[in-house]
C-alpha atoms as a PDB file:
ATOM      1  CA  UNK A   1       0.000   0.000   0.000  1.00  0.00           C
ATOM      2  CA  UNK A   2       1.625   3.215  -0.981  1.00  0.00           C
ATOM      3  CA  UNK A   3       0.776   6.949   0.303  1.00  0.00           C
ATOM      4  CA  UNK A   4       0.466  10.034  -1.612  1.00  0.00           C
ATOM      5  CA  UNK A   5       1.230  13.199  -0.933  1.00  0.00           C
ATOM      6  CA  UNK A   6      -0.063  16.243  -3.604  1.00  0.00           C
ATOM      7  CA  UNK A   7       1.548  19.279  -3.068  1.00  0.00           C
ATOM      8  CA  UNK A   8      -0.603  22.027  -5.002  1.00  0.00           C
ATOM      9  CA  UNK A   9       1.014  25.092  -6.735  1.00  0.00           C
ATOM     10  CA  UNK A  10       0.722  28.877  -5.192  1.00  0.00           C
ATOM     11  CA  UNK A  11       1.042  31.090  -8.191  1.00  0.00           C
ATOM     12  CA  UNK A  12      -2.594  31.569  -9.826  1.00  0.00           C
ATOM     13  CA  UNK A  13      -1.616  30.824 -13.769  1.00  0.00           C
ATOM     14  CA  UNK A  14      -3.401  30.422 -16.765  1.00  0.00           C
ATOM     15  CA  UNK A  15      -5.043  27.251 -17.555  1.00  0.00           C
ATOM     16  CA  UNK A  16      -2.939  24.845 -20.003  1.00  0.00           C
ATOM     17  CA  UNK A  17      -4.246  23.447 -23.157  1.00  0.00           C
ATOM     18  CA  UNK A  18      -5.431  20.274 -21.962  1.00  0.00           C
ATOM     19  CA  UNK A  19      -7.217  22.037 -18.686  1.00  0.00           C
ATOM     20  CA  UNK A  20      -8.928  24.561 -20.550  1.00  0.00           C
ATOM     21  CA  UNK A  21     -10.104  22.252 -23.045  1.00  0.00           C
ATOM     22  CA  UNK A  22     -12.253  20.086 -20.630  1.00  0.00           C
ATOM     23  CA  UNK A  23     -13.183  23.149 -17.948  1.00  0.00           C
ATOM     24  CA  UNK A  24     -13.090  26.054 -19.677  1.00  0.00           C
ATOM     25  CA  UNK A  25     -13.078  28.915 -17.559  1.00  0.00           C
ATOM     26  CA  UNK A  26     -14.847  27.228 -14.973  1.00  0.00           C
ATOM     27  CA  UNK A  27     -11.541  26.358 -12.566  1.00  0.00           C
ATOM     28  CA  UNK A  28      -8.808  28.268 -10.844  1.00  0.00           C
ATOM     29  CA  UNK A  29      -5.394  26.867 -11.966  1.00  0.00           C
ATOM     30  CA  UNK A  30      -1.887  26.832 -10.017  1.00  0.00           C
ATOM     31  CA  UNK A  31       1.744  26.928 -11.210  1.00  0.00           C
ATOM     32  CA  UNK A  32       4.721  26.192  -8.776  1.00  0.00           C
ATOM     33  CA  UNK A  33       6.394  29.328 -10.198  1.00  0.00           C
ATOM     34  CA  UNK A  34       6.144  32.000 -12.479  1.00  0.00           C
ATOM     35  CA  UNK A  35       8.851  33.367 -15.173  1.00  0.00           C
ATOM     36  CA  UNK A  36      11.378  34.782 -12.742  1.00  0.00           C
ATOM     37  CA  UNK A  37      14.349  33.188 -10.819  1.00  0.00           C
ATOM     38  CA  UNK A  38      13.376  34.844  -7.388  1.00  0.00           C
ATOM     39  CA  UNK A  39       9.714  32.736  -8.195  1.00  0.00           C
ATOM     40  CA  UNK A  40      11.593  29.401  -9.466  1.00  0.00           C
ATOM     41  CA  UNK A  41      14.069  29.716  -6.210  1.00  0.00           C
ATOM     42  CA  UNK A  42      11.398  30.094  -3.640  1.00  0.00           C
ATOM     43  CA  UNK A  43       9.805  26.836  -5.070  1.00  0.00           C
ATOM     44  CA  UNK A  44      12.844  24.690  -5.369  1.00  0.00           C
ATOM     45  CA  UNK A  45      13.842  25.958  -1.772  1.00  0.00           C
ATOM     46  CA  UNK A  46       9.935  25.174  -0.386  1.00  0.00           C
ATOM     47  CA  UNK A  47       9.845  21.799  -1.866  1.00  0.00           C
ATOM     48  CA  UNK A  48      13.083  21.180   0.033  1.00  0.00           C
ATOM     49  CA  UNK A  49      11.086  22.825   3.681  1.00  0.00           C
ATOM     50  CA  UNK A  50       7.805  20.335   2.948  1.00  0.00           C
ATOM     51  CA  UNK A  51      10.299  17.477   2.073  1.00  0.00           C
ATOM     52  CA  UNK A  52      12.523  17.925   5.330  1.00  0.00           C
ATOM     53  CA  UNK A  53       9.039  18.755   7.282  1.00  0.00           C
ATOM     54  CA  UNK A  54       7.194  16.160   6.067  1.00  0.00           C
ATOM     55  CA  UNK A  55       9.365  12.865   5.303  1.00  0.00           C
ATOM     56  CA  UNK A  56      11.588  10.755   4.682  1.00  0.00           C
ATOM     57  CA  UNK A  57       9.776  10.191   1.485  1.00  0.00           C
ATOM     58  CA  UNK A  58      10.609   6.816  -0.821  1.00  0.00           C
ATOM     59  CA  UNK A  59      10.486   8.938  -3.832  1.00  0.00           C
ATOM     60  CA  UNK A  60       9.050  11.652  -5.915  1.00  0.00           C
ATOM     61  CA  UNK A  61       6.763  11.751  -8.497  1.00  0.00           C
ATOM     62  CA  UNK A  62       6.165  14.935 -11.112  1.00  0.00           C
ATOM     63  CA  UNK A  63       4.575  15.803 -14.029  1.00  0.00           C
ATOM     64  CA  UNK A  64       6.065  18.880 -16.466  1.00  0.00           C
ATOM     65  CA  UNK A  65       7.007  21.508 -14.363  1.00  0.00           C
ATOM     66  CA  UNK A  66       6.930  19.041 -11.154  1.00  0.00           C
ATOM     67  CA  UNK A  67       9.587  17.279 -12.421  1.00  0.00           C
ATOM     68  CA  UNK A  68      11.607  20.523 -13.722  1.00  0.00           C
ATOM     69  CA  UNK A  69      11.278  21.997  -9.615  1.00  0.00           C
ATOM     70  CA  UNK A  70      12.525  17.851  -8.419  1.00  0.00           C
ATOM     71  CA  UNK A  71      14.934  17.702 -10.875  1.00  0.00           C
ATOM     72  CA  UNK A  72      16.432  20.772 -10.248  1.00  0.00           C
ATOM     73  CA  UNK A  73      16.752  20.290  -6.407  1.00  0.00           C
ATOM     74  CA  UNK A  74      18.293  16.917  -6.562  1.00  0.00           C
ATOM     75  CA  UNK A  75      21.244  18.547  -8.920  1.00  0.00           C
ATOM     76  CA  UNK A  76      21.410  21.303  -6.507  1.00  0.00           C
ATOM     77  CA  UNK A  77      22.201  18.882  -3.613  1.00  0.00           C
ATOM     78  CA  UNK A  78      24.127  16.216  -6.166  1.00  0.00           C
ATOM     79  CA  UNK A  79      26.580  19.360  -7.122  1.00  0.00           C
ATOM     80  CA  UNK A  80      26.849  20.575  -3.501  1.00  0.00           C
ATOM     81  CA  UNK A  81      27.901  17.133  -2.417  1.00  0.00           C
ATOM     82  CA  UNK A  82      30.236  16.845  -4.974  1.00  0.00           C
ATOM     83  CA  UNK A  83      31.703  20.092  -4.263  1.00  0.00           C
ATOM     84  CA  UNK A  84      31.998  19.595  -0.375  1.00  0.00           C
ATOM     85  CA  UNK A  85      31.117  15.916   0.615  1.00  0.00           C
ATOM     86  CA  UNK A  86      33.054  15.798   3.874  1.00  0.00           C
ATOM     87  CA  UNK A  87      31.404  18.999   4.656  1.00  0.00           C
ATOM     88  CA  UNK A  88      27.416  18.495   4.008  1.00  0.00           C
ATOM     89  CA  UNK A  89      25.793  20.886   6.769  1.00  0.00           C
ATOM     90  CA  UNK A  90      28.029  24.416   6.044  1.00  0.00           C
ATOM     91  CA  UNK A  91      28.258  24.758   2.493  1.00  0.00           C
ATOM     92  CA  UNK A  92      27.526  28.451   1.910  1.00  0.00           C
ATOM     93  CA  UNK A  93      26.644  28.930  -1.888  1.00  0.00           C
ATOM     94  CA  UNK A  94      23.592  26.196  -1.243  1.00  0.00           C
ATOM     95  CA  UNK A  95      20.470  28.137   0.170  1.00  0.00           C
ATOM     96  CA  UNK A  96      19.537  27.279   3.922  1.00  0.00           C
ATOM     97  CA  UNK A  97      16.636  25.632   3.124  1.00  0.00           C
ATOM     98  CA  UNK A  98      18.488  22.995   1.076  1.00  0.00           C
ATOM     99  CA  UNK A  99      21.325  21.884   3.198  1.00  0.00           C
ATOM    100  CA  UNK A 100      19.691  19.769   5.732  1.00  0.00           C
ATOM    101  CA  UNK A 101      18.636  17.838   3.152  1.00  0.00           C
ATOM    102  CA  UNK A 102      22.911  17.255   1.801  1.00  0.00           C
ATOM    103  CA  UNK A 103      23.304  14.276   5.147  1.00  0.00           C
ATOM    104  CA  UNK A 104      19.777  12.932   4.332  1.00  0.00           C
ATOM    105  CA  UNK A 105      18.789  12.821   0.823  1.00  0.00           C
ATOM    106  CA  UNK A 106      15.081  13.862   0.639  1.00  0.00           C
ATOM    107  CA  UNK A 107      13.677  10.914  -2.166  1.00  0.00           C
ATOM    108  CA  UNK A 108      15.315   7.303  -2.888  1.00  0.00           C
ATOM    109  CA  UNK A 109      13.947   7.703  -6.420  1.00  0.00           C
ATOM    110  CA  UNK A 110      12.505   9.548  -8.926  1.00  0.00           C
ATOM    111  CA  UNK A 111       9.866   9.674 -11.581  1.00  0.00           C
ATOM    112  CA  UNK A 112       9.706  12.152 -14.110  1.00  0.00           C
ATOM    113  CA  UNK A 113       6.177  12.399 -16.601  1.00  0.00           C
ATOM    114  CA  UNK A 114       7.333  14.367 -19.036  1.00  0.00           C
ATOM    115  CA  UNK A 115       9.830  15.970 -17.670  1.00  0.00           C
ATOM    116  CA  UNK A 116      11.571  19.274 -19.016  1.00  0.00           C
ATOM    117  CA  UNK A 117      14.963  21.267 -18.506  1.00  0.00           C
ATOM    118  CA  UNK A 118      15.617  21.778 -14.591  1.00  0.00           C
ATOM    119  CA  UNK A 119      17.241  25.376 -13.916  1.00  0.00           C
ATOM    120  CA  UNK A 120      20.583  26.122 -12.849  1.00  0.00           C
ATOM    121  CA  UNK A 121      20.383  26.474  -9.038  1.00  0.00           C
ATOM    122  CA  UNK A 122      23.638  28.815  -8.702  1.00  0.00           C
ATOM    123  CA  UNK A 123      21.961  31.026 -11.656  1.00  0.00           C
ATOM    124  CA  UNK A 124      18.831  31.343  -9.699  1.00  0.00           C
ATOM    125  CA  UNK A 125      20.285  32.605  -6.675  1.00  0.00           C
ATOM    126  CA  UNK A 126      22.137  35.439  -9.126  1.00  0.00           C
ATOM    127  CA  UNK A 127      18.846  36.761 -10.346  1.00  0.00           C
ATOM    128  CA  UNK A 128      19.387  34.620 -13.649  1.00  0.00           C
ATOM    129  CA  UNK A 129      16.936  31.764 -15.323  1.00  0.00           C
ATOM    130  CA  UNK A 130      19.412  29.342 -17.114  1.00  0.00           C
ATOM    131  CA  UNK A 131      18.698  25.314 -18.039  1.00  0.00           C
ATOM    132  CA  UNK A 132      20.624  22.408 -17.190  1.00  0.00           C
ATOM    133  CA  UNK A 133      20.964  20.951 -20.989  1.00  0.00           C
ATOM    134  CA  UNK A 134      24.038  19.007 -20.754  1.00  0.00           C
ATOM    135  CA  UNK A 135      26.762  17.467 -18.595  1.00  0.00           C
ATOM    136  CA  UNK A 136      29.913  19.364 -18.257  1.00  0.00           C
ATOM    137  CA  UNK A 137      33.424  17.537 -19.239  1.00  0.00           C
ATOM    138  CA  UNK A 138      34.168  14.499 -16.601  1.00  0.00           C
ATOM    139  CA  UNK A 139      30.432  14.320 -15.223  1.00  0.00           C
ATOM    140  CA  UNK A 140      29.090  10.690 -15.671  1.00  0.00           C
ATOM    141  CA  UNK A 141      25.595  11.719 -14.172  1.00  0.00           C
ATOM    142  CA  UNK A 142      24.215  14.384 -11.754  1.00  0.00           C
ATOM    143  CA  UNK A 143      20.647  12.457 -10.888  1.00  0.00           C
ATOM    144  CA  UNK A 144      21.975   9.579  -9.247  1.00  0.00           C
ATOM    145  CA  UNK A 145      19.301   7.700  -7.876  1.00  0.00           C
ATOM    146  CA  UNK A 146      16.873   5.424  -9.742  1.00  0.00           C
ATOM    147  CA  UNK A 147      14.975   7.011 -11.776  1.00  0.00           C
ATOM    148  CA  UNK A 148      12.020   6.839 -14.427  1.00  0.00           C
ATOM    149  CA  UNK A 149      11.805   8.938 -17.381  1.00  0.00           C
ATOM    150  CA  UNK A 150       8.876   8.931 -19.470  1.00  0.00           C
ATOM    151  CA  UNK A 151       8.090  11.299 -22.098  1.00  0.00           C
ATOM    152  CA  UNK A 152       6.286  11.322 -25.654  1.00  0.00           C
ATOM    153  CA  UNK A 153       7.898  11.007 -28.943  1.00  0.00           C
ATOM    154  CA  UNK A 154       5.100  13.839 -30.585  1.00  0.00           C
ATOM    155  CA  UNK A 155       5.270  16.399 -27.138  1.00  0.00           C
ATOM    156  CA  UNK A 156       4.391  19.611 -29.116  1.00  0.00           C
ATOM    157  CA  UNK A 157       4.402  21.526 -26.007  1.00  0.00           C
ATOM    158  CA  UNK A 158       8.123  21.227 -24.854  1.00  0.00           C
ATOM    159  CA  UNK A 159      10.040  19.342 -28.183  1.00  0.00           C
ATOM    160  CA  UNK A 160      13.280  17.178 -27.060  1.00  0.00           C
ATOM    161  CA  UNK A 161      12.921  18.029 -23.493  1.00  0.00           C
ATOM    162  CA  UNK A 162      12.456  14.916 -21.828  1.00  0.00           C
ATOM    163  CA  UNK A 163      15.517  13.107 -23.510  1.00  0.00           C
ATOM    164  CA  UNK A 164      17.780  16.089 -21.965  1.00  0.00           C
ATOM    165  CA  UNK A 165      16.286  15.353 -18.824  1.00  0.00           C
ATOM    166  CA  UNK A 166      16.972  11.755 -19.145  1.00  0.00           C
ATOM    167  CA  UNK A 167      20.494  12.298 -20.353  1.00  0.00           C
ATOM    168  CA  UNK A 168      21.695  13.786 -16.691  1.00  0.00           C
ATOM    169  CA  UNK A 169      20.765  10.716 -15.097  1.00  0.00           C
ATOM    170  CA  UNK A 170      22.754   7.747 -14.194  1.00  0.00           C
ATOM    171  CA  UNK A 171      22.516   5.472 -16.998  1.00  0.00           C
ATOM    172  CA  UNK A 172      22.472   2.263 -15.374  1.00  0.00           C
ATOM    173  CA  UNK A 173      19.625   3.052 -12.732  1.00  0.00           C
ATOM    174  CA  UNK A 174      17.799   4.915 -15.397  1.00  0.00           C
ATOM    175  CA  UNK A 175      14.251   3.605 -16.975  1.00  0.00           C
ATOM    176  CA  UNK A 176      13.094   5.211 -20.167  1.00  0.00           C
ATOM    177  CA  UNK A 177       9.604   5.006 -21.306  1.00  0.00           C
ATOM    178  CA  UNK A 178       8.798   6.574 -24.896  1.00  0.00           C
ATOM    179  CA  UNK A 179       5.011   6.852 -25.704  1.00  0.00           C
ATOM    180  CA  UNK A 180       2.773   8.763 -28.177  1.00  0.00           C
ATOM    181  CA  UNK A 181      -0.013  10.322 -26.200  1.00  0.00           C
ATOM    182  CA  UNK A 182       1.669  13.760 -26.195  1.00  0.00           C
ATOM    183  CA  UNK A 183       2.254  16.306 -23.586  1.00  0.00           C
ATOM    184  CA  UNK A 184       0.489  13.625 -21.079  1.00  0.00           C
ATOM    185  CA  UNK A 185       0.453  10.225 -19.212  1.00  0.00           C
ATOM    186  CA  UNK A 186      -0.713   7.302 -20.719  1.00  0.00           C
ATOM    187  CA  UNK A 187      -3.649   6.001 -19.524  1.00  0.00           C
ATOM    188  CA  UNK A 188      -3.833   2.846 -21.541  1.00  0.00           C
ATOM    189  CA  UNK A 189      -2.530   0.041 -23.216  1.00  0.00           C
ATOM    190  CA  UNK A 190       0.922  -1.045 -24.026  1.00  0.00           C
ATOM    191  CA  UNK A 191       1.983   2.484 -22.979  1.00  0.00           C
ATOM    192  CA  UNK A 192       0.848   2.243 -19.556  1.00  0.00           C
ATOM    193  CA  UNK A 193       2.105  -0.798 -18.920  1.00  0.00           C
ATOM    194  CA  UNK A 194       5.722  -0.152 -19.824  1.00  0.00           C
ATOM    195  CA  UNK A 195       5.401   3.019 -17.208  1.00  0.00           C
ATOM    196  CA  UNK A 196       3.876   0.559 -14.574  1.00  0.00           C
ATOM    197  CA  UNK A 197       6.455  -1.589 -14.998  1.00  0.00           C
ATOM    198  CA  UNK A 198       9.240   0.910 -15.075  1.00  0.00           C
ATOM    199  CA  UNK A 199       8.222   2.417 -11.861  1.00  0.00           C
ATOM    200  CA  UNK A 200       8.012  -1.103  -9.970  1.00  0.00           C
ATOM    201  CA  UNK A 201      11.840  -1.901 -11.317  1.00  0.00           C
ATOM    202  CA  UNK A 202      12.650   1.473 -10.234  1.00  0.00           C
ATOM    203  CA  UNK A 203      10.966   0.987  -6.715  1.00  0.00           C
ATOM    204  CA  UNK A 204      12.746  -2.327  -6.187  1.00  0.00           C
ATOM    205  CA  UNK A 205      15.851  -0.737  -7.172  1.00  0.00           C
ATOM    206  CA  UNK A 206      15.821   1.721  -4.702  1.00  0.00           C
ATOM    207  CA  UNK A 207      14.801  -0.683  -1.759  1.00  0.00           C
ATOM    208  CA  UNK A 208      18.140  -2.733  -3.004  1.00  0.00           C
ATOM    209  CA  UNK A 209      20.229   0.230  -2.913  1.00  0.00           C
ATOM    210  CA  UNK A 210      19.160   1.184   0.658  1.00  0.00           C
ATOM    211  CA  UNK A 211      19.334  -2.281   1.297  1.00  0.00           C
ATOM    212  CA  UNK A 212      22.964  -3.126   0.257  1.00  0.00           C
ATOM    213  CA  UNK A 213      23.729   0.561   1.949  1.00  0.00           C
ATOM    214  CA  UNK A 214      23.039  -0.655   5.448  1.00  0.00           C
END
């Protein structure tokens, strides 16, 4: 039996295409963050609060911009690490809210639905908005754990995005499910069944990493 938490957006946005489609104008709709880096900062950094406040969580699941805010803290705490492992608790270019969370990751594994470019922490904290595209010379990976990424082959919405995401993750803990239902989840079919799947290896995965970590 598995629990859920949903956490819901603050920043009133437009509805997107799919939403307004089915409700109209009949519904209030939420975005994590608008267009500016203070916005995209203060989300990344309260994910990190509700994840400290409110786990240990097994993993993380996000859709679109969901997975841009996850992705983008667990490189945040991945580079930190790497930049400071033997000191987790004082590195000073990571925002407070972020470095309890370097001793005690906050998710075992990820899932990313469609899943986008995550955002440069260190830019954010300058004022600037810049993506995470690529892994700089001598990086193998910067999402480590095991991880899902499914995205469609026809996304119209955001084009090429979710193989970029999938390319800074660890190869070999890394399951990739391509389908053809657009900017979406499938629902149905051989398509669903490939995510299901990928999610219980993924799940298992992480239980044997903990596992052989103890």
């Amino acid at each position: 039996m598995h629990e859920f938490d949903f956490i819901d957006g603050a920043v009133l946005w437009p509805p997107a295409r799919g939403i307004s489609d089915v409700f109209r104008e009949q519904v209030d709709c939420y975005s994590y963050f608008d267009v500016s880096a203070a916005s995209i900062l203060r989300a990344v950094e309260d994910l990190a609060v509700y994840a400290r406040t409110n786990g240990p969580f097994d993993g993380v699941i996000g859709f679109s911009q969901g997975a841009v805010l996850a992705a983008t803290l667990l490189i945040a705490l991945a580079n930190a690490n790497d930049t400071a492992p033997n000191n987790s608790n004082s590195n000073s270019d990571l925002p407070l809210a972020l470095r309890p969370l370097l001793a005690e990751p906050p998710f075992r594994f990820a899932v990313f639905l469609c899943g986008r470019d995550p955002f440069d922490l260190a830019a954010l904290q300058e004022g600037e908005i810049r993506l995470l595209r690529e892994l700089p010379p001598g990086h193998s990976a910067w999402i480590r754990i095991p991880v899902v990424n499914c995205w469609a082959s026809n996304d119209e919405d955001y084009p090429g995005m979710g193989p970029s995401l999938s390319a800074l993750c660890d190869s070999g803990v890394n399951e990739q499910v391509v389908h053809a239902v657009g900017h979406g989840v499938p629902t149905e079919g051989e398509d669903l069944h490939r995510l299901v799947t990928a999610v219980r290896a993924t799940m298992e995965r992480a239980q044997h990493c903990e596992l052989a970590q103890t």
